[in-house]
Protein backbone atom coordinates (compact mmCIF):
# COMPACT_ATOMS: atom_id res chain seq x y z
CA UNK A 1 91.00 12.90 1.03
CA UNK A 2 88.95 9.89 0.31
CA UNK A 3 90.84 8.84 -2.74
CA UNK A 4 94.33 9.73 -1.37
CA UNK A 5 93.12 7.06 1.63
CA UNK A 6 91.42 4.43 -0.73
CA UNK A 7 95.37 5.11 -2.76
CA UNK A 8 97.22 4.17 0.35
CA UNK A 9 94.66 0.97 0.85
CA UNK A 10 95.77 -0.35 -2.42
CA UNK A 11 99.30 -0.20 -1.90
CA UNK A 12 99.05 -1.87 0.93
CA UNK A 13 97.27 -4.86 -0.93
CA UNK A 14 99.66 -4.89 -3.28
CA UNK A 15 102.97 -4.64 -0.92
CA UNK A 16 101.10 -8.00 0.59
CA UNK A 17 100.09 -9.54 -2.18
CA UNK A 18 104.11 -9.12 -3.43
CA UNK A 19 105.20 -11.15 -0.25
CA UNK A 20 105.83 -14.53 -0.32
CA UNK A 21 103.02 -15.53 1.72
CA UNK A 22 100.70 -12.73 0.02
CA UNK A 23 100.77 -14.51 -3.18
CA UNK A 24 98.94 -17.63 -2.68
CA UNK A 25 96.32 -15.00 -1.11
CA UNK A 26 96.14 -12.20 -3.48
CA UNK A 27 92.32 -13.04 -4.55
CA UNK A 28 91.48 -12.30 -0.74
CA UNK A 29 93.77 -9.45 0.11
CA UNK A 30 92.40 -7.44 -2.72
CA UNK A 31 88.66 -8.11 -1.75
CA UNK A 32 89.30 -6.81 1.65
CA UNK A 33 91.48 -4.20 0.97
CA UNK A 34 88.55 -3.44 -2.01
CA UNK A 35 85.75 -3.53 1.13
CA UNK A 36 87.48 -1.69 3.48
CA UNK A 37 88.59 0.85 0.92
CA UNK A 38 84.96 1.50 -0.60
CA UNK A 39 83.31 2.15 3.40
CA UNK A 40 86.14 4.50 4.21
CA UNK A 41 86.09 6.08 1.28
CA UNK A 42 82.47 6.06 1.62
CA UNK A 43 82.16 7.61 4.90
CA UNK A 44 85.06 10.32 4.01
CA UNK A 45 82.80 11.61 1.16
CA UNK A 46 79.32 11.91 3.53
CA UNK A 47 81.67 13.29 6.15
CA UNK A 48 82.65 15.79 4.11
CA UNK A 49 79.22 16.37 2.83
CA UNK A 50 77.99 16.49 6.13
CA UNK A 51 81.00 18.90 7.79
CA UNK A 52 80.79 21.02 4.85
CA UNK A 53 77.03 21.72 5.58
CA UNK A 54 76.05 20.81 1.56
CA UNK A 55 72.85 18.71 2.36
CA UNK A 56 72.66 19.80 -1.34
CA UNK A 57 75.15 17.50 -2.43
CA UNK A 58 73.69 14.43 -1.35
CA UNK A 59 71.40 13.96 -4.46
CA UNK A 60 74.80 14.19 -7.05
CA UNK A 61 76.29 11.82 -4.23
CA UNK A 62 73.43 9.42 -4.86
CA UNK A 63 73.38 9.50 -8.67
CA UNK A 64 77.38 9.33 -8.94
CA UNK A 65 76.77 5.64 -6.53
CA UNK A 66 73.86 4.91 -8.84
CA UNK A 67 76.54 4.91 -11.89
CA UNK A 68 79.51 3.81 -10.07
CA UNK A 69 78.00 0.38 -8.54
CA UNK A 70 76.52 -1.49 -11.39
CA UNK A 71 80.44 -2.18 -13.00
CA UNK A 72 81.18 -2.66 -9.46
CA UNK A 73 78.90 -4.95 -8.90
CA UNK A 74 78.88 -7.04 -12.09
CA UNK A 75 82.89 -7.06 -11.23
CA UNK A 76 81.67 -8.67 -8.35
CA UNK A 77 79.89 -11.38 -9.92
CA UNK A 78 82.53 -11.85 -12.86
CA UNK A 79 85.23 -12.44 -10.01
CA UNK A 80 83.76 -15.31 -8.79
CA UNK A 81 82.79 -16.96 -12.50
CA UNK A 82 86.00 -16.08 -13.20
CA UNK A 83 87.48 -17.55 -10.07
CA UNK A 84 85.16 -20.85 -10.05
CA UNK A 85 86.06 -21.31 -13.61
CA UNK A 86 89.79 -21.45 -13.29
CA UNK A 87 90.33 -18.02 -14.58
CA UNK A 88 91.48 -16.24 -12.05
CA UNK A 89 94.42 -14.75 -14.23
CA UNK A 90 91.65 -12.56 -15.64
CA UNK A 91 90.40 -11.02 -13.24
CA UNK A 92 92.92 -8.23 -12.36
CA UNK A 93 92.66 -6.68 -15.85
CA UNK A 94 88.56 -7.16 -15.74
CA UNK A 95 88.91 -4.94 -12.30
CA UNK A 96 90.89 -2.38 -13.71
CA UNK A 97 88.83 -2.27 -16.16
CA UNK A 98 85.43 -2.31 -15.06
CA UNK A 99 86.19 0.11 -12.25
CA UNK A 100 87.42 2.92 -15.12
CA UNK A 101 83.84 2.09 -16.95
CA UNK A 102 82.16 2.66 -13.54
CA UNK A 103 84.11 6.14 -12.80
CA UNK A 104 83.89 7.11 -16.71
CA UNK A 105 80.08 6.71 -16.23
CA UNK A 106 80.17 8.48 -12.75
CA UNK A 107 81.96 11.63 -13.81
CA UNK A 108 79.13 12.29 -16.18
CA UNK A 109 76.75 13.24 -12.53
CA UNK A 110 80.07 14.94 -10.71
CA UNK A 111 80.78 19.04 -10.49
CA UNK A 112 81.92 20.35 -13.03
CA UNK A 113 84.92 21.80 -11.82
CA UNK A 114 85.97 17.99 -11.64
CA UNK A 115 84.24 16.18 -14.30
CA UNK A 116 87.68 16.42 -16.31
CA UNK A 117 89.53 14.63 -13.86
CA UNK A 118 86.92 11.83 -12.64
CA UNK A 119 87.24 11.45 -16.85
CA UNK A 120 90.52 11.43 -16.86
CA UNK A 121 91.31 9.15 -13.71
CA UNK A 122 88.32 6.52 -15.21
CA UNK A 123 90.00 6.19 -18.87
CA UNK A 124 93.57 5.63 -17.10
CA UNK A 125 92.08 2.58 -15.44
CA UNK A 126 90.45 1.63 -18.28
CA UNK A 127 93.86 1.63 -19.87
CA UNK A 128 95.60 0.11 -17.26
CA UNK A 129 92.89 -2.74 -17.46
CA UNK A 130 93.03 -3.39 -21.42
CA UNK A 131 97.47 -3.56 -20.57
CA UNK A 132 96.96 -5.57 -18.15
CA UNK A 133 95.47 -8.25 -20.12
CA UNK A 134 98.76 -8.31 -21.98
CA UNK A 135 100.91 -9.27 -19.40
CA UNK A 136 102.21 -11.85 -17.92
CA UNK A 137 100.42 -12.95 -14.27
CA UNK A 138 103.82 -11.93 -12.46
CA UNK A 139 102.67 -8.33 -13.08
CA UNK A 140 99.16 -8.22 -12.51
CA UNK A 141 100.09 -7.13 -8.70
CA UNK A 142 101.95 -4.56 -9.97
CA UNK A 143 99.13 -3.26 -12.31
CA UNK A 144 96.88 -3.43 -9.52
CA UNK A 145 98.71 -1.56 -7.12
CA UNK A 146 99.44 1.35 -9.75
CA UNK A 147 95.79 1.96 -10.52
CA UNK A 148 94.18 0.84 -7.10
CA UNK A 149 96.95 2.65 -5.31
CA UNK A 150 98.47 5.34 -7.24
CA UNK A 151 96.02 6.26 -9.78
CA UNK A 152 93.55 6.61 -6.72
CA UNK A 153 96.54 9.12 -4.51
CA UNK A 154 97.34 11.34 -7.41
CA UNK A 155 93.58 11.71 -8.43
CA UNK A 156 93.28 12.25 -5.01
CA UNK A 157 95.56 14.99 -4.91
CA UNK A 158 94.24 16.80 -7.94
CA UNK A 159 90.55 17.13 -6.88
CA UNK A 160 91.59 18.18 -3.37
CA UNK A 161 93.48 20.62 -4.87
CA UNK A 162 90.72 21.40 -7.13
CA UNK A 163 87.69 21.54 -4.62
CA UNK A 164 89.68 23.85 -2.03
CA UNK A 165 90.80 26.57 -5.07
CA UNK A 166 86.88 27.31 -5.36
């Protein structure tokens, strides 16, 4: 559930980033919708933990934030070099990019019934990252929106579907 709502959080971004008055904004719009999406998602995951009764689960919880926020947060700091330094038109790819290192390193602490797919999902973003470098700026919304947003609702999809079968 928490990726299928984090999913629907990037699309938004990137419908508002695509409107006229979204575009001069973009840099914002996806830091919010970035915040906002890692504290729901956040709080899905304990809820679950919690409803489900798996006090267990909180130590693989920990150690899959201890390898997910250190890309996250040097993604953090690269934004704003990257922003300060007039190279702003880098910084979608670097996120897509960074955040598929982060999961890639974070599926190595996750069940294994869904190691596979926290894999998989983490070396699509990396791929969407090392594309979007290619492209033109005009598309980097676009990119954004299919990894942040779709990427995050099909993924989202297949582990639910995954954690309920067992």
């Amino acid at each position: 559930m928490a990726g299928i709502v984090m999913g629907g959080i990037g699309l938004l971004a990137s419908i508002l980033v695509s409107l006229p008055w979204g575009e001069s904004h973009w840099l914002g719009i996806w830091l919010a919708a970035a915040c906002i999406a890692f504290l729901l998602g956040g709080a899905l995951v304990a809820r679950q933990i919690v409803r489900r009764g798996h006090s267990r689960y909180w130590g693989p919880a920990r150690k899959f934030l201890l390898c997910l926020c250190p890309a996250l947060l040097a993604g953090a700091v690269l934004t704003w070099v990257q922003w300060t330094s007039g190279l702003a038109s880098a910084i979608p790819g670097m996120w897509l990019l960074l955040y598929g290192c982060s999961v890639l390193s974070a599926s190595t602490v996750t069940s294994a019934a869904i190691t596979r797919l926290i894999a998989a999902m983490g070396g699509l973003f990396v791929a969407l990252g090392l594309l979007t470098f290619t492209l033109p700026a005009a598309a980097h919304a676009a990119m954004l929106g299919l990894g942040f947003g779709c990427l995050h609702i099909l993924f989202g999809v297949l582990i639910g579907r995954s954690t309920h079968a067992r």
